[in-house]
Protein backbone atom coordinates (compact mmCIF):
# COMPACT_ATOMS: atom_id res chain seq x y z
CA UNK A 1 22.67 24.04 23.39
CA UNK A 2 22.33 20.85 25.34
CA UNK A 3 24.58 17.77 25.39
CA UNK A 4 21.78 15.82 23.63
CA UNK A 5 21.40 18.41 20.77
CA UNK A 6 25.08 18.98 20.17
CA UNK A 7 25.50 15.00 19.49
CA UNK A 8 22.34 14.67 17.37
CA UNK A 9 23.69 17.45 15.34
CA UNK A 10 26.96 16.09 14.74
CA UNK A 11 25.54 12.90 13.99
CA UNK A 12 23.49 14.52 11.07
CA UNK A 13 26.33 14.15 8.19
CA UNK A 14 26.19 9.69 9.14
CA UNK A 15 21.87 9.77 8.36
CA UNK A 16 22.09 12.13 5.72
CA UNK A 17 24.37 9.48 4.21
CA UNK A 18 22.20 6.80 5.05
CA UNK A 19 18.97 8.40 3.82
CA UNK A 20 20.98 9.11 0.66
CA UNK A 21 21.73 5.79 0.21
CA UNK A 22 18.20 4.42 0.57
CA UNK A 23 16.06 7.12 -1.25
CA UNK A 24 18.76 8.58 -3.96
CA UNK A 25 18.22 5.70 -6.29
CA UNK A 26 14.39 5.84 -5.71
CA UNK A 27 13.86 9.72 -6.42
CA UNK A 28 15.90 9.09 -10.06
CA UNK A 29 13.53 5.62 -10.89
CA UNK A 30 10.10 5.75 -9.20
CA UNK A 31 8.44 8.43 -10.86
CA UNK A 32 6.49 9.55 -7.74
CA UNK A 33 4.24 11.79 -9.55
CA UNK A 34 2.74 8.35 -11.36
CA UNK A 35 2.32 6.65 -7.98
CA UNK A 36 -1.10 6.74 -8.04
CA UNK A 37 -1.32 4.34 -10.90
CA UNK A 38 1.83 1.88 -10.19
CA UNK A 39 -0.58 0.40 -7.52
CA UNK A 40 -2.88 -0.98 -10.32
CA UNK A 41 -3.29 -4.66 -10.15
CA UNK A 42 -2.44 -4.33 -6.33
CA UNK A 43 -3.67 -4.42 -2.67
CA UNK A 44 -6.88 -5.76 -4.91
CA UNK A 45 -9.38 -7.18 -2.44
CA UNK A 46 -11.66 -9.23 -4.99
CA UNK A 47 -8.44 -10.92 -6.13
CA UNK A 48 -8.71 -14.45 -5.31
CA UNK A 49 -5.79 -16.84 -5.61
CA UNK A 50 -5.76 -19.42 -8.37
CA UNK A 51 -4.53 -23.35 -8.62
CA UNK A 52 -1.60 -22.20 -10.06
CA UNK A 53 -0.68 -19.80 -7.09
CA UNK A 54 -2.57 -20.60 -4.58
CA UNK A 55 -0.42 -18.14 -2.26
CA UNK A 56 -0.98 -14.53 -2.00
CA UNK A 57 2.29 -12.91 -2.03
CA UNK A 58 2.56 -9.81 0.97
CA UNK A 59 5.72 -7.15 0.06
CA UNK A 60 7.22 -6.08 3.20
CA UNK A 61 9.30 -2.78 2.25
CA UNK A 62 12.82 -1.53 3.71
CA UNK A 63 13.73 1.08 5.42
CA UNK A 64 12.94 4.77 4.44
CA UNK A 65 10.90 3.19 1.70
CA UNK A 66 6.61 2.58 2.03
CA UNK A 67 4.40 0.02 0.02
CA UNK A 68 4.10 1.76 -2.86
CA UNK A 69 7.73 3.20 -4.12
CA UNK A 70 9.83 -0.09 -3.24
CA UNK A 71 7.27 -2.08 -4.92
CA UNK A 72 6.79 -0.02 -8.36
CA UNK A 73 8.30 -2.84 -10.46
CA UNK A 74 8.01 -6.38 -8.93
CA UNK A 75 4.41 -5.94 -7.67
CA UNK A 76 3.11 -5.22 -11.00
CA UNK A 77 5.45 -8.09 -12.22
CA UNK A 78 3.87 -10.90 -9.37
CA UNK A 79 0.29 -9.55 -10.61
CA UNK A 80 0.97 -10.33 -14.52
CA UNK A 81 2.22 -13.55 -13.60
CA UNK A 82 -1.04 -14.69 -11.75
CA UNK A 83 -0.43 -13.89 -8.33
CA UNK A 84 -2.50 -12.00 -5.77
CA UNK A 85 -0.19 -9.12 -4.57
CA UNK A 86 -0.67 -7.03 -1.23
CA UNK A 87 1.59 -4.81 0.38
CA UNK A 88 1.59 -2.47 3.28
CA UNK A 89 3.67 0.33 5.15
CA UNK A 90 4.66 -0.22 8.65
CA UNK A 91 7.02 1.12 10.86
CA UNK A 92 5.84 5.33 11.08
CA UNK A 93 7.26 7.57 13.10
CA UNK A 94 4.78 10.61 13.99
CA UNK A 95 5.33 13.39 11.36
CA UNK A 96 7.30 11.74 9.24
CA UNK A 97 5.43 11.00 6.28
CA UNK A 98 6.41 8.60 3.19
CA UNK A 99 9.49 7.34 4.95
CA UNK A 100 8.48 4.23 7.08
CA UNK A 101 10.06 1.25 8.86
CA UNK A 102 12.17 3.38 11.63
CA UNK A 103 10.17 2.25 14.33
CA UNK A 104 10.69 -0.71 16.90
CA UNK A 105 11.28 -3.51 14.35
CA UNK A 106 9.48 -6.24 16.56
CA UNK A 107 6.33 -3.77 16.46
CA UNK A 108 6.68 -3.47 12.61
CA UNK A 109 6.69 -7.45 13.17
CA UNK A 110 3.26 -7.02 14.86
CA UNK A 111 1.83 -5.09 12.15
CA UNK A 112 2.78 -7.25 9.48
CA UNK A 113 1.06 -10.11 11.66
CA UNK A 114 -2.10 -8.41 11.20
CA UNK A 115 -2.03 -7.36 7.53
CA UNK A 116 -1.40 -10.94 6.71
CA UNK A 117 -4.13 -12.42 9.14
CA UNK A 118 -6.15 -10.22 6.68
CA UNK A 119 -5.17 -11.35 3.70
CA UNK A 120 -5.95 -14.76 4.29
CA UNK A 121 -9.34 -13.47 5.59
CA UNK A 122 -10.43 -11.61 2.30
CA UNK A 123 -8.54 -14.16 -0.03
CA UNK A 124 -9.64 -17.45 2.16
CA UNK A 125 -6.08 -18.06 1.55
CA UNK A 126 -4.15 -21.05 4.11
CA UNK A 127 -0.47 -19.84 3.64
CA UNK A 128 0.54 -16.66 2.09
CA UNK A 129 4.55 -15.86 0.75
CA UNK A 130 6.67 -13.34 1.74
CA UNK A 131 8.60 -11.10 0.03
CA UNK A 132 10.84 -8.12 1.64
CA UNK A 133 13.89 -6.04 0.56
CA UNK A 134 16.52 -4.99 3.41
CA UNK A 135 14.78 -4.65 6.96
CA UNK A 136 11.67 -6.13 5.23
CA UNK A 137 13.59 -9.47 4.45
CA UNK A 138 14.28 -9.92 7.40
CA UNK A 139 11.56 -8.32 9.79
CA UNK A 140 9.44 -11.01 8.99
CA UNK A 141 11.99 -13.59 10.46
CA UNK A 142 10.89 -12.50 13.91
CA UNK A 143 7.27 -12.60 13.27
CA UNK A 144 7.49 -16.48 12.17
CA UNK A 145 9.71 -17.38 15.23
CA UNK A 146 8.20 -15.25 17.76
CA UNK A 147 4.11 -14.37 16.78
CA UNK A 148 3.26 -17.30 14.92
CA UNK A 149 3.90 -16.52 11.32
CA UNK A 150 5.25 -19.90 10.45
CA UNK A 151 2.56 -22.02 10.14
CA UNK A 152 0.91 -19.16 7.68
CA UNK A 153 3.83 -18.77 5.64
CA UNK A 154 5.22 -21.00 2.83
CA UNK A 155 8.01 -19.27 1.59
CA UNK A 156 10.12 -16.05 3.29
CA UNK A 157 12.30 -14.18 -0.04
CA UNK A 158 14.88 -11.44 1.24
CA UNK A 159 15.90 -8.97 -1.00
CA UNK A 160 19.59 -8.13 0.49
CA UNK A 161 17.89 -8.55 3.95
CA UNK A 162 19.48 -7.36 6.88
CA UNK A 163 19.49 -11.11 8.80
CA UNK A 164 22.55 -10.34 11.09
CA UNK A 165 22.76 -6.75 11.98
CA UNK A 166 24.98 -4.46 9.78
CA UNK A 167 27.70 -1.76 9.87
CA UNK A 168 26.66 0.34 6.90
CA UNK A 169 29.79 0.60 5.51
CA UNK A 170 31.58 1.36 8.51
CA UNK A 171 29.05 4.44 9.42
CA UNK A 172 27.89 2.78 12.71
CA UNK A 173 31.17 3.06 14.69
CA UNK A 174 29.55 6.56 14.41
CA UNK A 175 27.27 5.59 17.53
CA UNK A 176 30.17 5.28 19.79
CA UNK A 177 32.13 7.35 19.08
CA UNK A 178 29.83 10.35 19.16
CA UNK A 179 28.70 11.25 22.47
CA UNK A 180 24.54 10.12 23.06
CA UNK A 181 24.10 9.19 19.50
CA UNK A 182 23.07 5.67 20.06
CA UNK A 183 20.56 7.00 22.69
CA UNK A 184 19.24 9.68 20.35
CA UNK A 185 18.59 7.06 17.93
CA UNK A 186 17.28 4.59 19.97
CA UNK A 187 14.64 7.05 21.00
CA UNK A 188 13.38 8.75 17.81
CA UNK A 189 14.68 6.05 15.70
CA UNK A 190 14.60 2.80 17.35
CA UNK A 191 14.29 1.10 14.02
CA UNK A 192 17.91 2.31 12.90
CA UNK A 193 19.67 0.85 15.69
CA UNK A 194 17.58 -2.38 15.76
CA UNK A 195 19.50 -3.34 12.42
CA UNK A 196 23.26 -2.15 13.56
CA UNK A 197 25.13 -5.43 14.28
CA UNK A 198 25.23 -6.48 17.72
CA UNK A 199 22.29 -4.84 18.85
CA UNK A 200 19.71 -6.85 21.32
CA UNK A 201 17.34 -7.06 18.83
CA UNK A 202 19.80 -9.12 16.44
CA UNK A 203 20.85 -11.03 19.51
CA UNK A 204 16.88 -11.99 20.08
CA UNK A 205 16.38 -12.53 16.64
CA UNK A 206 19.34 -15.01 15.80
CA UNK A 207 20.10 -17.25 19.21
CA UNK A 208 18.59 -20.50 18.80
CA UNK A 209 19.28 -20.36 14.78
CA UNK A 210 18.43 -18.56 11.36
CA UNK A 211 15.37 -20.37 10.31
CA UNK A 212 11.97 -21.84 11.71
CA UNK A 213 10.80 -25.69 10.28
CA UNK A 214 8.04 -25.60 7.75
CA UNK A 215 9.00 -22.47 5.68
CA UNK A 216 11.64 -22.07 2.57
CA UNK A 217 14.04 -19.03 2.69
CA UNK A 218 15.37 -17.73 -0.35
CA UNK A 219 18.10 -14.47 0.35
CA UNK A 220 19.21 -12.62 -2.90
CA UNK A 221 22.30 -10.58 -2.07
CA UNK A 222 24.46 -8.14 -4.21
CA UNK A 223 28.17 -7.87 -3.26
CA UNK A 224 27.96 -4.11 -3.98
CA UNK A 225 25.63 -3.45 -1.23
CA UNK A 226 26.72 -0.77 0.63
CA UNK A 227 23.93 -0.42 3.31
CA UNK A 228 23.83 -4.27 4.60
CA UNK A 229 27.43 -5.03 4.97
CA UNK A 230 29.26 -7.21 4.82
CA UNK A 231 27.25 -8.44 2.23
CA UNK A 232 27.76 -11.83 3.35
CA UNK A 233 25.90 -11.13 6.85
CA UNK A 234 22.67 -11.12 4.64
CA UNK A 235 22.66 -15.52 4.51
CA UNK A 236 21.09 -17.04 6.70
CA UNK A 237 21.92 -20.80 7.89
CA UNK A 238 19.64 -23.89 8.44
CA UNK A 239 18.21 -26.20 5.99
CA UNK A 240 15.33 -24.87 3.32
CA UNK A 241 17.95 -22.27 2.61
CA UNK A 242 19.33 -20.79 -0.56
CA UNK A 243 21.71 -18.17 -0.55
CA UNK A 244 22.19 -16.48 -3.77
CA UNK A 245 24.41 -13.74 -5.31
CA UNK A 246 23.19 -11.91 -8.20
CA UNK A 247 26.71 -11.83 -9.58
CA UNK A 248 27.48 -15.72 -9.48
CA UNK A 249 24.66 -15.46 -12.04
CA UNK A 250 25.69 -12.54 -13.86
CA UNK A 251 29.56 -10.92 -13.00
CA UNK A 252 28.37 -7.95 -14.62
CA UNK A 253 25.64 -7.25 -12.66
CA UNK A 254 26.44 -3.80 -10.87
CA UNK A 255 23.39 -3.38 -8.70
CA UNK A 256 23.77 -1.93 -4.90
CA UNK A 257 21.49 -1.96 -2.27
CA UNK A 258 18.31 -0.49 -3.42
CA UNK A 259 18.53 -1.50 -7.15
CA UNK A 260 18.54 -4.84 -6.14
CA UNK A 261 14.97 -4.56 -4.38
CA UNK A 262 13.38 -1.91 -6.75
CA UNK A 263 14.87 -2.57 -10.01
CA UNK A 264 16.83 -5.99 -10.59
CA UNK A 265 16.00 -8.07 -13.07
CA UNK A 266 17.99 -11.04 -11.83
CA UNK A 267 16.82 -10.44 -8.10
CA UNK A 268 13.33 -10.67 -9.70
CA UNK A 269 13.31 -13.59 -11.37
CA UNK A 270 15.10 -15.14 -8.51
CA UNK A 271 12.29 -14.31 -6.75
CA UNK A 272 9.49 -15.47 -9.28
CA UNK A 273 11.48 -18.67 -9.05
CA UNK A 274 11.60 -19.09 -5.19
CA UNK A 275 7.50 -18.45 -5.08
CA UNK A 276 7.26 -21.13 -7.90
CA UNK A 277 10.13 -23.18 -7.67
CA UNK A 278 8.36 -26.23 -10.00
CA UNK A 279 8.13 -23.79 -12.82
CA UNK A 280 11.66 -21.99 -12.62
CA UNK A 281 13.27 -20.22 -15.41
CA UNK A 282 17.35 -20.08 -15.71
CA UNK A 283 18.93 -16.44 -14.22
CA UNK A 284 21.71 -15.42 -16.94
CA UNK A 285 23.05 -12.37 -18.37
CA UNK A 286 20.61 -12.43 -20.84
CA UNK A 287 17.95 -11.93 -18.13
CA UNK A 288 19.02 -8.69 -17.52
CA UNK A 289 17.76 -7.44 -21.11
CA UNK A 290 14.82 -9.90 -21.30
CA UNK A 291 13.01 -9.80 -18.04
């Protein structure tokens, strides 16, 4: 057995945990046998945006997740509200099916540069808002500063977005101290060590500042995430920013990393708030039971 094989195998206990982490909570809530109808009311091309939201909204999904089972609750949400909802998976790896964003993350930027040149085509649409959970939050950071996003985006929400890079509880001192993990990853992975902290893709992504002029950032953070950690690493600096934490609106709010973008009911109406902040509704407690 090679060098190369022994570390990738040794490594395999650190991404089980890690794919546990981001698809456990998923198998138990999405249902996947009804995912052929959770995508009613979405990716509709004849919808056309109205006065009152003028914005189509694009979903940008996390890691190990696609378009369809991060998106099974707050699309459908966005799309009885009024809004035009799209989303779209980026991010495959060849034969690996269902389980996207674990390629380059700038090229998962590139890809989400097209879909949205798209929607604005089919909805004649000027700006369009983003919404992402985890790498999805913040993914979309590099295409406004680097491929032109920002003057096509009005508003950027991150669902415990991965702005800074992050240790996953610890897991990634895994990379060094394994022999050729952090090459074996960078190769078939590249997406997974894009997002450790300190990596040259975080360094390219953060010098020069968090935020681009002309867009609003909303991040919604849990601090029970165990997958973008420290929890804090998620806010971003610069002015249009608001930094929340579902548990200075609700202490009893238990949600971890993947609740928070798939289930929340705080981290959704933070959201509906962000994409129309004239028209924002208090986030209590009592949100939690009434939507």
């Amino acid at each position: 057995m090679t060098l190369r094989r022994r570390s990738f195998r040794a490594l395999l206990p650190a991404l089980a945990l890690t794919l546990a982490a981001a698809v456990a909570p998923t198998l138990a809530t999405a249902a996947p046998a009804h995912a052929s109808t959770v995508t009613s009311g979405w990716n509709n091309d004849a919808c056309k945006p109205t006065a009152a939201h003028p914005r189509p909204v694009v979903l940008v999904h996390g890691t190990l997740e696609n378009k369809t089972d991060n998106w099974f609750s707050l699309a459908p949400l966005l799309v009885s509200k009024g809004y035009c909802v799209y989303s779209f998976d980026y991010g495959q790896i060849p034969g690996v099916p269902a389980f996207y964003g674990l390629g380059p993350v700038d090229k998962g930027a590139e890809q989400l540069a097209t879909f949205v040149d798209g929607v604005l085509a089919r909805t004649g649409a000027s700006k369009v808002d983003i919404v992402g959970h985890s790498q999805g939050g913040m993914m979309p950071r590099y295409y406004l500063k680097f491929l032109g996003g920002a003057p096509k985006v009005n508003t950027l929400v991150g669902i415990a977005p991965n702005n800074h890079g992050t240790t996953l509880s610890g897991l990634t001192k895994l990379l060094d101290v394994v022999p050729g993990a952090r090459g074996v990853l960078t190769t078939f992975t590249p997406g997974l060590t894009d997002q450790v902290v300190g990596s040259d893709f975080m360094r390219r992504l953060n010098e020069g500042g968090d935020t681009v002029p002309g867009v609003n950032y909303t991040v919604i953070s849990t601090k029970y995430d165990e997958v973008v950690t420290p929890y804090t690493s998620q806010f971003l600096s610069g002015p249009n920013v608001r930094n929340i934490v579902v548990q200075d609106l609700c202490p009893v709010d238990i949600s971890m990393h993947l609740t928070l973008g798939t289930i929340d009911r705080l981290a959704f109406n933070e959201t509906v708030n962000a994409l129309d902040p004239a028209h924002a509704t208090p986030t209590t407690c009592k949100t939690m039971i009434t939507g």
